[in-house]
C-alpha atoms as a PDB file:
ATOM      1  CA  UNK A   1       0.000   0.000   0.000  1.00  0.00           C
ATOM      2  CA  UNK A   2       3.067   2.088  -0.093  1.00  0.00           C
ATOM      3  CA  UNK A   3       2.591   5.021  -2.248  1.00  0.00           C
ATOM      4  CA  UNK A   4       4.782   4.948  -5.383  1.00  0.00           C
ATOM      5  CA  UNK A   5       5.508   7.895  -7.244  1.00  0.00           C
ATOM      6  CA  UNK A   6       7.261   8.249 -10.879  1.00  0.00           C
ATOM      7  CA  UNK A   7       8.363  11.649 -11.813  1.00  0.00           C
ATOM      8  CA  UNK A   8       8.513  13.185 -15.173  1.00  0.00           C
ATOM      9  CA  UNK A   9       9.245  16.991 -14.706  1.00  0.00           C
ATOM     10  CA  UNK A  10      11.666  19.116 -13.654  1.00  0.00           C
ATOM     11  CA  UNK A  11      11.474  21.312 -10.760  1.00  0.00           C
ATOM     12  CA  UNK A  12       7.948  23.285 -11.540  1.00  0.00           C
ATOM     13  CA  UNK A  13       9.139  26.550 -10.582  1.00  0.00           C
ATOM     14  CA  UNK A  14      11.834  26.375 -13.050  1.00  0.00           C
ATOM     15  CA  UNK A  15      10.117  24.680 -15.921  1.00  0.00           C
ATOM     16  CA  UNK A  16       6.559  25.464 -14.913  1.00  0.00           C
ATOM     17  CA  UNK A  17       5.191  21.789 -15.437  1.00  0.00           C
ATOM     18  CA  UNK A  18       4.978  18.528 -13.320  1.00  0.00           C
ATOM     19  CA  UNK A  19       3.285  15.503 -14.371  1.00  0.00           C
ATOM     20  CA  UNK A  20       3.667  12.341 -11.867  1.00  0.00           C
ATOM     21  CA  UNK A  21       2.092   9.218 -11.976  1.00  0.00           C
ATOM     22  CA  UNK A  22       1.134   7.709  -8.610  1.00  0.00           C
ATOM     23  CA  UNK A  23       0.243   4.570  -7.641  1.00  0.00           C
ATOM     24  CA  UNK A  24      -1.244   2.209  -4.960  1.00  0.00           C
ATOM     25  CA  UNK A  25      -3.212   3.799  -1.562  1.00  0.00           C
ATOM     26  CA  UNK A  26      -2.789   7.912  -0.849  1.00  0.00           C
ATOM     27  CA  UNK A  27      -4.285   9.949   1.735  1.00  0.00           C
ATOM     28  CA  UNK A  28      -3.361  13.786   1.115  1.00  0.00           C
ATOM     29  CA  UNK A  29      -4.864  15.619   3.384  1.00  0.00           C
ATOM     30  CA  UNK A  30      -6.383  19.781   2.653  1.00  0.00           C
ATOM     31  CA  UNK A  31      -3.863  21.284   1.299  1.00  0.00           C
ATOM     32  CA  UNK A  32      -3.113  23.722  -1.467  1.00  0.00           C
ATOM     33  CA  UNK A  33      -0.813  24.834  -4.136  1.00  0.00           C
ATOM     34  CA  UNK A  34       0.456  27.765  -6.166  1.00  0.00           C
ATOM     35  CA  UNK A  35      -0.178  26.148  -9.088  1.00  0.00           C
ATOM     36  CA  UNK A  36      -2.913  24.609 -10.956  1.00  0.00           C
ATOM     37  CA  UNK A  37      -3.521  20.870 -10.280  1.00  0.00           C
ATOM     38  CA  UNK A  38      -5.477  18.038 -12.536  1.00  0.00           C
ATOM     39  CA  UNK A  39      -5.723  14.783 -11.433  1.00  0.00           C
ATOM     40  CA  UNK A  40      -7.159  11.689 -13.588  1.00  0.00           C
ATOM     41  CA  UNK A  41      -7.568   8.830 -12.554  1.00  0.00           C
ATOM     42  CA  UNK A  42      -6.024   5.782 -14.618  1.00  0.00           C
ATOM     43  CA  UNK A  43      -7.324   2.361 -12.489  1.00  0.00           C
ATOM     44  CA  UNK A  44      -9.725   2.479  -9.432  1.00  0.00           C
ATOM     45  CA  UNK A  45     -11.601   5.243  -7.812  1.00  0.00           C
ATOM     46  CA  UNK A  46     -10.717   8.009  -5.386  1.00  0.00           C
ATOM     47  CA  UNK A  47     -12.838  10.925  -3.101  1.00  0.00           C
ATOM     48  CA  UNK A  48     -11.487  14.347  -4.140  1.00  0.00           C
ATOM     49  CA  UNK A  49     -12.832  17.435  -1.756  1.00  0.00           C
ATOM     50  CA  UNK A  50     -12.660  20.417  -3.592  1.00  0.00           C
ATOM     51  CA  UNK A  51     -13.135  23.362  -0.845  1.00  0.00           C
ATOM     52  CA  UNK A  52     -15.083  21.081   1.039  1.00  0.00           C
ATOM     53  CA  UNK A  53     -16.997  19.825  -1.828  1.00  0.00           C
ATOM     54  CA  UNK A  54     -17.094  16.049  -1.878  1.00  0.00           C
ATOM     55  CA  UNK A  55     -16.113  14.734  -6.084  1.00  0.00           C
ATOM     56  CA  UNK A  56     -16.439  10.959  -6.435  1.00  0.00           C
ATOM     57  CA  UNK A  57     -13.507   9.604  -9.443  1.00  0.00           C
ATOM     58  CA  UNK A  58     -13.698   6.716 -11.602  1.00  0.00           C
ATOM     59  CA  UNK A  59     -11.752   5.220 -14.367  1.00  0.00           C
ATOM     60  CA  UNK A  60     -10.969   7.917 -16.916  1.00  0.00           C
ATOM     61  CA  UNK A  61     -11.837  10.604 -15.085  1.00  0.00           C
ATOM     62  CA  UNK A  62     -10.282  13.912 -14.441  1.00  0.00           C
ATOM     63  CA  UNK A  63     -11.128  17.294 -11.754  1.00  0.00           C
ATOM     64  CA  UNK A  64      -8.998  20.612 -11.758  1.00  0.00           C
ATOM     65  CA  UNK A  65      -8.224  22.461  -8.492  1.00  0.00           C
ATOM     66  CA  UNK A  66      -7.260  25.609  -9.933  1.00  0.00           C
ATOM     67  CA  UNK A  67      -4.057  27.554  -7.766  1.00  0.00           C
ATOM     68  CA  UNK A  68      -5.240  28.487  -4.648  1.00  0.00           C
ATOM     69  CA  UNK A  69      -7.993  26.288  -4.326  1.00  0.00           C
ATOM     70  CA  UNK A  70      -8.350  24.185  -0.881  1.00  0.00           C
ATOM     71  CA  UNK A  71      -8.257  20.146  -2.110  1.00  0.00           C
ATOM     72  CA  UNK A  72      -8.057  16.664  -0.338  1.00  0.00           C
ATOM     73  CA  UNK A  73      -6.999  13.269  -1.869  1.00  0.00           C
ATOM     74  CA  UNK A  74      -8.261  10.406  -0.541  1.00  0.00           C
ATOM     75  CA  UNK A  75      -7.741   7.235  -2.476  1.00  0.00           C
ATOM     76  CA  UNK A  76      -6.853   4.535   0.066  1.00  0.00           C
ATOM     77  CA  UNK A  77      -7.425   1.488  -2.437  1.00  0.00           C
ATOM     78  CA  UNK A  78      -4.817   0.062  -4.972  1.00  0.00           C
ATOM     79  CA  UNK A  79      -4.993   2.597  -8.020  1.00  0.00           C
ATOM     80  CA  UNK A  80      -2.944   4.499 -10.346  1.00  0.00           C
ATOM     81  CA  UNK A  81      -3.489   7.855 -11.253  1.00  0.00           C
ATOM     82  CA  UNK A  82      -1.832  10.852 -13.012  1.00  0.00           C
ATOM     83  CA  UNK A  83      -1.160  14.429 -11.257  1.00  0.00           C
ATOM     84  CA  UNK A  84      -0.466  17.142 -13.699  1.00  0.00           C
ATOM     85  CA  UNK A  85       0.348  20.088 -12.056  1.00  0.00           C
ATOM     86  CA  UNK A  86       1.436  24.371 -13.953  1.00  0.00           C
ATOM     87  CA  UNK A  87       2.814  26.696 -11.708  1.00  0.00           C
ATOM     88  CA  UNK A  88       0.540  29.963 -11.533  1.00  0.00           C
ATOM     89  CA  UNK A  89       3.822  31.600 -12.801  1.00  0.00           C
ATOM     90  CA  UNK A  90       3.821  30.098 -16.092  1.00  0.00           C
ATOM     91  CA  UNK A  91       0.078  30.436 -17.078  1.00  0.00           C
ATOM     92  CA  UNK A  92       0.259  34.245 -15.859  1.00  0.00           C
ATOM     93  CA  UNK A  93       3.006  34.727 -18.227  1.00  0.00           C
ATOM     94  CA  UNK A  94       1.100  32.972 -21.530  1.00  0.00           C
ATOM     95  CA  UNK A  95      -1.842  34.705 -20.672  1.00  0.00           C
ATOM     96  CA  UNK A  96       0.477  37.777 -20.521  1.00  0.00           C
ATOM     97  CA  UNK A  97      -0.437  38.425 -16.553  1.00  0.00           C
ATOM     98  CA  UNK A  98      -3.795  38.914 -17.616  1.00  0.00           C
ATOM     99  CA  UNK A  99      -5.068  36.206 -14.812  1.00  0.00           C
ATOM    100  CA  UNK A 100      -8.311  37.071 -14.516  1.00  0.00           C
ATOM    101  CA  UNK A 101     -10.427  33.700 -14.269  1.00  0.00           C
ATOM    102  CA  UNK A 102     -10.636  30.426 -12.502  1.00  0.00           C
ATOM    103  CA  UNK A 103     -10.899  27.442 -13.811  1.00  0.00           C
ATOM    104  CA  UNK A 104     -13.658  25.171 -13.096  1.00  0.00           C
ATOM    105  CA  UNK A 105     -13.755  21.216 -14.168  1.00  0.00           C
ATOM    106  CA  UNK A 106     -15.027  18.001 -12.462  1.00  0.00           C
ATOM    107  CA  UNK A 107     -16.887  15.324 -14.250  1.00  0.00           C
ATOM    108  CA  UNK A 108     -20.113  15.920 -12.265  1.00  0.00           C
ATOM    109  CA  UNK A 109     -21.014  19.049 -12.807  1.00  0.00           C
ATOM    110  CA  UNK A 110     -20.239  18.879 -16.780  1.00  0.00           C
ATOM    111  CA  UNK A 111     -23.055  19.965 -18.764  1.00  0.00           C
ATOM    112  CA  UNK A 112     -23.945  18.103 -22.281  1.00  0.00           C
ATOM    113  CA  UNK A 113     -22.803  21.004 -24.403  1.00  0.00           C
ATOM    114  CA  UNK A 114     -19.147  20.489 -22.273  1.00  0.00           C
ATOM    115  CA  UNK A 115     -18.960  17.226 -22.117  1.00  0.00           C
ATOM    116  CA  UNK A 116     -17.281  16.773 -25.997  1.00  0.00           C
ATOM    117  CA  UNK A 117     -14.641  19.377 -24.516  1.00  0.00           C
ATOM    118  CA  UNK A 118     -14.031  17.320 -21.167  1.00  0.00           C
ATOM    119  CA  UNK A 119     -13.409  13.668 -23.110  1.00  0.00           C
ATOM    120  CA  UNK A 120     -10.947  16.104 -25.601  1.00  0.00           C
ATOM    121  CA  UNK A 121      -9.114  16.682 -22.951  1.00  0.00           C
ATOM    122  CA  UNK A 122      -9.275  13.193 -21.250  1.00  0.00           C
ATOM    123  CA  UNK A 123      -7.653  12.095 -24.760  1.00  0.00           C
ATOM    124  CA  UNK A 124      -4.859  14.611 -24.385  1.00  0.00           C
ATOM    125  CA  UNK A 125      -4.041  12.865 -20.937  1.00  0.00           C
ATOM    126  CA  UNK A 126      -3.770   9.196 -22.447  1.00  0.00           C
ATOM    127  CA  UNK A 127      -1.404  10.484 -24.600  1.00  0.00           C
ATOM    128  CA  UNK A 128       1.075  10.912 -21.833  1.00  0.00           C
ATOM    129  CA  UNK A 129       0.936   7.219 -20.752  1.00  0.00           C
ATOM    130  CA  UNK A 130       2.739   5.795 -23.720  1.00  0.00           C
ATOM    131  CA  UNK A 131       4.542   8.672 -23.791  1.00  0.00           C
ATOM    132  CA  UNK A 132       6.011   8.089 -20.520  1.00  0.00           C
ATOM    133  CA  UNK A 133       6.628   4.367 -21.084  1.00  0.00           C
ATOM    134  CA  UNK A 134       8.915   4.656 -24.382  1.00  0.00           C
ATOM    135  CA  UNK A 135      10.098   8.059 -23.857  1.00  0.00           C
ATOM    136  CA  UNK A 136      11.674   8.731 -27.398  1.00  0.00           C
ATOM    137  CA  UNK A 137      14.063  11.305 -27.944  1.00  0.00           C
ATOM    138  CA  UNK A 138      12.880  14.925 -27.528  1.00  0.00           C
ATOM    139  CA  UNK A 139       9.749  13.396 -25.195  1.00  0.00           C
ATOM    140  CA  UNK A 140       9.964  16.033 -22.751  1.00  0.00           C
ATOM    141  CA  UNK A 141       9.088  18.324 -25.810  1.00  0.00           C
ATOM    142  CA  UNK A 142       6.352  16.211 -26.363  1.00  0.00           C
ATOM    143  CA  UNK A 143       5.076  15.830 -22.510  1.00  0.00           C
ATOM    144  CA  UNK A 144       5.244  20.004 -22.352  1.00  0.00           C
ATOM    145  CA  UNK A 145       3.110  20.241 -25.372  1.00  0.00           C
ATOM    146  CA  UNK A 146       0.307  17.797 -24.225  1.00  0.00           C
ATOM    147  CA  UNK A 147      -0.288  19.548 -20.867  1.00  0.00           C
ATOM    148  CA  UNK A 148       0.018  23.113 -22.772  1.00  0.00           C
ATOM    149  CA  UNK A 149      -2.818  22.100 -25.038  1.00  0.00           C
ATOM    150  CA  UNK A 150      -4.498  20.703 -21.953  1.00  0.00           C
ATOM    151  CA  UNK A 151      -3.939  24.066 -20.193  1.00  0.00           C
ATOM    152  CA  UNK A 152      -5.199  25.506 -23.700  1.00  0.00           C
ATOM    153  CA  UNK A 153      -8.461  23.514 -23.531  1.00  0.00           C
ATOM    154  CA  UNK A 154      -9.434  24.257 -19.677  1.00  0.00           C
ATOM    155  CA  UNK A 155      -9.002  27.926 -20.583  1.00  0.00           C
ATOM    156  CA  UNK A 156     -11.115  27.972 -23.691  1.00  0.00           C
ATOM    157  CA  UNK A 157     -13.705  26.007 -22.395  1.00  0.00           C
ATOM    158  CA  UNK A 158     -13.857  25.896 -18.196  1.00  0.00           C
ATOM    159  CA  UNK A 159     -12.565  29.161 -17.465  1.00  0.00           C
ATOM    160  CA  UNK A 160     -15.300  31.446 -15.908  1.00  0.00           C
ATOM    161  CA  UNK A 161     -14.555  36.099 -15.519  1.00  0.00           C
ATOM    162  CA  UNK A 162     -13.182  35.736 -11.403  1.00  0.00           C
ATOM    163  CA  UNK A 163     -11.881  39.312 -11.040  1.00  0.00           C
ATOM    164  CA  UNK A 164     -10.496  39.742  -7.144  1.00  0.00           C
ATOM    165  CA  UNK A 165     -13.032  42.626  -6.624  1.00  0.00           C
ATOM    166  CA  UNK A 166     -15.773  40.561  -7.800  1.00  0.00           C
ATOM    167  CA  UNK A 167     -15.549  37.749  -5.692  1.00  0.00           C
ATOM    168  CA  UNK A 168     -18.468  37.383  -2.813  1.00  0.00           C
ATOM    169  CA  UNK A 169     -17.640  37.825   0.617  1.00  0.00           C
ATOM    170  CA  UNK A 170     -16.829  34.287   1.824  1.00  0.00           C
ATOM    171  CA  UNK A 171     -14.074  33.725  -0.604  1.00  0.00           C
ATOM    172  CA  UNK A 172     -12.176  36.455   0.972  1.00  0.00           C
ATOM    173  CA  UNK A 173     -11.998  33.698   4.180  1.00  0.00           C
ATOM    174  CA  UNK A 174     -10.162  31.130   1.457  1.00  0.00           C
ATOM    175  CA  UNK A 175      -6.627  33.412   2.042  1.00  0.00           C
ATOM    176  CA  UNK A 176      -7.447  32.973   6.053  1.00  0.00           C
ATOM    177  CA  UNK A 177      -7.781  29.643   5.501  1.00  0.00           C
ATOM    178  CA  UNK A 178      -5.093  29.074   3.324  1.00  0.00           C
ATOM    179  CA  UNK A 179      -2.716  30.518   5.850  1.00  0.00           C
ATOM    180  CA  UNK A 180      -4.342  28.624   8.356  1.00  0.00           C
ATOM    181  CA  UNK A 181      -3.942  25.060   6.689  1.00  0.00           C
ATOM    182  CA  UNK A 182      -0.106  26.374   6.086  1.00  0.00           C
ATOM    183  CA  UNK A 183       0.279  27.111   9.894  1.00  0.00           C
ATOM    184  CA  UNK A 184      -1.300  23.195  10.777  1.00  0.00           C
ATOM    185  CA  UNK A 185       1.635  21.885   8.027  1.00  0.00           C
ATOM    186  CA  UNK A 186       4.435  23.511   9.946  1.00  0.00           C
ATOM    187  CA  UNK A 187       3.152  23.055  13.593  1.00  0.00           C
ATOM    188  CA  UNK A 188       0.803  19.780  13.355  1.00  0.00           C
ATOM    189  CA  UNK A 189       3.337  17.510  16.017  1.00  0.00           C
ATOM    190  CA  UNK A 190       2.949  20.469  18.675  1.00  0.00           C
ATOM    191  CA  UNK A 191      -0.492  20.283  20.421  1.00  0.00           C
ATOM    192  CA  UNK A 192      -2.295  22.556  18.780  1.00  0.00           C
ATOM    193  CA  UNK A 193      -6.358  23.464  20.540  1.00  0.00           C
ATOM    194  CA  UNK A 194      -8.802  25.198  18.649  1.00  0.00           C
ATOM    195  CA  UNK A 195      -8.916  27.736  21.226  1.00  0.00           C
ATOM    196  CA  UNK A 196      -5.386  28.275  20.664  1.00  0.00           C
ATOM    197  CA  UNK A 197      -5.516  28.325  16.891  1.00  0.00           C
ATOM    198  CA  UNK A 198      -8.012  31.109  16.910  1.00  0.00           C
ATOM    199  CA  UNK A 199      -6.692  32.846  18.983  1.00  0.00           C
ATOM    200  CA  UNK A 200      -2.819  32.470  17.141  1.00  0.00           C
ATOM    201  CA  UNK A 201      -5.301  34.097  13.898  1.00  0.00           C
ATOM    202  CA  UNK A 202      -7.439  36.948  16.269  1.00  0.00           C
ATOM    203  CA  UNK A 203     -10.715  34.973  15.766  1.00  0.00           C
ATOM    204  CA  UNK A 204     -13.559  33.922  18.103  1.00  0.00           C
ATOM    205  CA  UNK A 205     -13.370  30.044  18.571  1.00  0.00           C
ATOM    206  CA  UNK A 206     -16.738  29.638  17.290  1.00  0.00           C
ATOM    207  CA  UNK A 207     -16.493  31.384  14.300  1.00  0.00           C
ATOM    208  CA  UNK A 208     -13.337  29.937  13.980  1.00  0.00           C
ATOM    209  CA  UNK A 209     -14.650  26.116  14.127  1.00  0.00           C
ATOM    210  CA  UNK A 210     -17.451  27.155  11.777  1.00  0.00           C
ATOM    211  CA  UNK A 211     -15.933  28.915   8.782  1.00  0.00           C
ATOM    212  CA  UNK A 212     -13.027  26.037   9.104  1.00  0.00           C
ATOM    213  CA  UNK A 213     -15.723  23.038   8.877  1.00  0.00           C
ATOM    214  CA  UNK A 214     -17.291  24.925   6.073  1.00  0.00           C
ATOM    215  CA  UNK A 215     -14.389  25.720   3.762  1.00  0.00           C
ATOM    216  CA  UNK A 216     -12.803  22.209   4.693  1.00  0.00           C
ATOM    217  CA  UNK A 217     -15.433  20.034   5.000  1.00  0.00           C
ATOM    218  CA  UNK A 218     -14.308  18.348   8.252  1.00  0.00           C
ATOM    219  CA  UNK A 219     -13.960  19.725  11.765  1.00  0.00           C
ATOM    220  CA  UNK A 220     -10.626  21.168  12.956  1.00  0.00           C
ATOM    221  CA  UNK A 221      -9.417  18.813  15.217  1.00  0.00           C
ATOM    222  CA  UNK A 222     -10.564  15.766  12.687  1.00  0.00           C
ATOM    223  CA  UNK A 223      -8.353  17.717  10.060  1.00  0.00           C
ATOM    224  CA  UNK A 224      -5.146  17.867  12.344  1.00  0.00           C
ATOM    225  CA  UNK A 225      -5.683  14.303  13.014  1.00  0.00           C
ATOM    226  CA  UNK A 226      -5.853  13.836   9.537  1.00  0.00           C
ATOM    227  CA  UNK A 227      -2.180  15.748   8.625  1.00  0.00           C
ATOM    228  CA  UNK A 228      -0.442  13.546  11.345  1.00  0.00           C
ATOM    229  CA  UNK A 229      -2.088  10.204   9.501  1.00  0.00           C
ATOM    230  CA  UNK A 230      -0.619  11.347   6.203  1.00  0.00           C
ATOM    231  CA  UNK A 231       3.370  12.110   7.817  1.00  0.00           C
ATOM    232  CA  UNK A 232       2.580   8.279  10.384  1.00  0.00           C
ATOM    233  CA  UNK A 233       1.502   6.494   7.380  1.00  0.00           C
ATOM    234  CA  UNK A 234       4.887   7.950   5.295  1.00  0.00           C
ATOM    235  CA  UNK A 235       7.018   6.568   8.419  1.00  0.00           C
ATOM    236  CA  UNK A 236       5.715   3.008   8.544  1.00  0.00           C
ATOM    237  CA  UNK A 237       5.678   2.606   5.212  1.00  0.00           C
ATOM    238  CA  UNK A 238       9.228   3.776   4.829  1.00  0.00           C
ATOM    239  CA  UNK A 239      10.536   2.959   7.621  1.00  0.00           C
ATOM    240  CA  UNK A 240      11.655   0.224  10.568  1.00  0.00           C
ATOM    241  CA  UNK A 241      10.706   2.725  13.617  1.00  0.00           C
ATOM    242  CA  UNK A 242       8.541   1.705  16.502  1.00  0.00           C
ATOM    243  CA  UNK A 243       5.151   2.270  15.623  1.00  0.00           C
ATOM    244  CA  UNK A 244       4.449   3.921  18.935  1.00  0.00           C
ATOM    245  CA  UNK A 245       7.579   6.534  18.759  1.00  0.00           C
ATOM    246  CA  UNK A 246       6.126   7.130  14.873  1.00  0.00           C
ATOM    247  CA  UNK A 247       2.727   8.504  16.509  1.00  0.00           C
ATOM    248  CA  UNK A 248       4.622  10.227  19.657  1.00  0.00           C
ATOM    249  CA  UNK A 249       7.204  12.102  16.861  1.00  0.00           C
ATOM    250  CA  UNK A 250       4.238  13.312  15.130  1.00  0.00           C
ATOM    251  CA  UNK A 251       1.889  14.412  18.218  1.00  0.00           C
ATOM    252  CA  UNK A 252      -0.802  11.326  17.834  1.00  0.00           C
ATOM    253  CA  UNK A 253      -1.094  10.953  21.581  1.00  0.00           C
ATOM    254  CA  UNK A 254      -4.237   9.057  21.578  1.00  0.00           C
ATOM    255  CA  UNK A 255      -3.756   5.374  20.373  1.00  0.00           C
ATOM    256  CA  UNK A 256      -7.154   4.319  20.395  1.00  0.00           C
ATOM    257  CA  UNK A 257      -8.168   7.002  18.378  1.00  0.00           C
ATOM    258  CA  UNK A 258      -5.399   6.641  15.887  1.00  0.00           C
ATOM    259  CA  UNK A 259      -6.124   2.859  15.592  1.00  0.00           C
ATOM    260  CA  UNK A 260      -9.589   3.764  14.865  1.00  0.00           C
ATOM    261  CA  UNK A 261      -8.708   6.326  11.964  1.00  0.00           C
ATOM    262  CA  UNK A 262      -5.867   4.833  10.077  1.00  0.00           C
ATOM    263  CA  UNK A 263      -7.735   1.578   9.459  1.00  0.00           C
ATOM    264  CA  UNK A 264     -10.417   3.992   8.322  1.00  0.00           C
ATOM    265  CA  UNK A 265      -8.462   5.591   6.397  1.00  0.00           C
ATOM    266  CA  UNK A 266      -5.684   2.980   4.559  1.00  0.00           C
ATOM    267  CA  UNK A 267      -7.965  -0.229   5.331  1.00  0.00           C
ATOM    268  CA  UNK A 268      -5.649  -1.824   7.679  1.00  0.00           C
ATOM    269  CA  UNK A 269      -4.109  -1.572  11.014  1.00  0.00           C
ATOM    270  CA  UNK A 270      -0.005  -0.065  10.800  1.00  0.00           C
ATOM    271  CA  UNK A 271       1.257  -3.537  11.185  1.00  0.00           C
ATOM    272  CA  UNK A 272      -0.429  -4.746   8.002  1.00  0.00           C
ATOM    273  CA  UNK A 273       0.258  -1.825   5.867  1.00  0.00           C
ATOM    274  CA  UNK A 274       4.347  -2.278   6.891  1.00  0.00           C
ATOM    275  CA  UNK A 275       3.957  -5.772   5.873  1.00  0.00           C
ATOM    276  CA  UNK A 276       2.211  -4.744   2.568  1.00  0.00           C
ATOM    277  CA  UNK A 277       4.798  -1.933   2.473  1.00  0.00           C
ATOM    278  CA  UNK A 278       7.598  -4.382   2.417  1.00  0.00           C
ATOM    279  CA  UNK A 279       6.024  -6.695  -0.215  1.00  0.00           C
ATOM    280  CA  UNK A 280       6.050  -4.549  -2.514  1.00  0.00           C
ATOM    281  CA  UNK A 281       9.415  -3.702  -2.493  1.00  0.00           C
END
């Protein structure tokens, strides 16, 4: 169940484009990115929360988070699937820093009239499989001008006018909680309270727990709980530490809990995902 992941990019904020290719179980937690990110999904199925938005993936399907966006993986079943990501960088400068949309694409929210457009682009994707497996000479040529005419596509067909003054009130709480998710990345082994949290931003706790739950999806605490899964899960998967000083190094100090929520979450207790782990080495 160890994630495997096989490169093809350079580093995006030098070349502006990373496509990876991921496979078995993956847990990835709200996060977000200053880039754009599409994921399709090769084999199996995945849940993909798009600012708390549950999107249900199958075979040969594809959703954009565009830069910015708030967006959780979880895909905790055998599968492969392909990230694409384009740095915000590069798509300001081809559209001349005239950055004044947002792209919007999932599979269950097409429309019949976009539908032709969202397969196009599906076919673009495939083209990177084979791509990737015989990798001719000049393929990284090739693999830049696939996801540029995928970029192309999104633009001309799921880009929507998203001009910073015209945005409704409760997007302005997206940068909050953008800085807010960072903050969890970089302190999630301390204990960290909701009370404490709020107060660390100048909010009321109440407010705080509600505008969190609704840009997220999940309560607060459920979401820390979730971060320290993703960096345990990394550990015994990758390496031959104690399982208990795994949870202690990354704050989990409740084992029953944690028991509870990582066979929840990766279908299996830490013992049997190691094992797995190790098998498929």
């Amino acid at each position: 169940m160890s994630d495997k992941i096989y490169s093809q990019n350079y580093d995006i904020h030098e070349q502006g484009v990373l496509v990876e290719y991921r496979t078995s179980a993956a847990y990835k937690p709200a996060h977000w990115h200053d880039s754009l990110e599409l994921v399709y999904v090769l084999n199996g199925s995945a849940s993909y929360y798009l600012e708390g938005t549950e999107h249900k993936l199958v075979s040969g399907e594809f959703i954009v988070a565009d830069a910015g966006q708030i967006h959780e993986a979880r895909c905790t079943q055998t599968y492969m699937f392909i990230v694409i990501r384009i740095d915000e960088v590069l798509i300001e400068q081809l559209m001349d820093n005239k950055r004044n949309f947002q792209i919007i694409c999932s599979r269950a929210e097409l429309t019949d009239e976009l539908l032709p457009a969202y397969l196009e682009i599906c076919d673009c994707i495939k083209k990177l499989v084979p791509l990737h497996v015989r990798q001719p000479v000049g393929y990284r040529i090739a693999r830049q001008s696939i996801v540029l005419d995928i970029l192309y596509r999104l633009i001309s067909n799921f880009s929507i006018p998203m001009l910073k003054e015209d945005l409704p009130e409760p997007a302005h709480n997206l940068q909050r909680i953008r800085e807010i998710v960072s903050y969890i990345d970089k302190h999630y082994s301390e204990p960290l309270s909701l009370e404490e949290i709020a107060d660390e931003f100048g909010l009321n706790s109440d407010y705080f727990s509600r505008m969190f739950r609704q840009n997220i999806g999940i309560p607060f605490t459920r979401h820390v709980n979730h971060v320290r899964l993703a960096h345990i899960y990394h550990d015994i998967c990758t390496t031959d530490e104690p399982i208990l000083e795994i949870l202690d190094k990354h704050g989990f100090t409740n084992y029953k809990l944690f028991s509870r929520m990582f066979k929840d979450v990766y279908g299996g207790t830490p013992r049997e995902v190691r094992r797995l782990a190790r098998a498929e080495k």
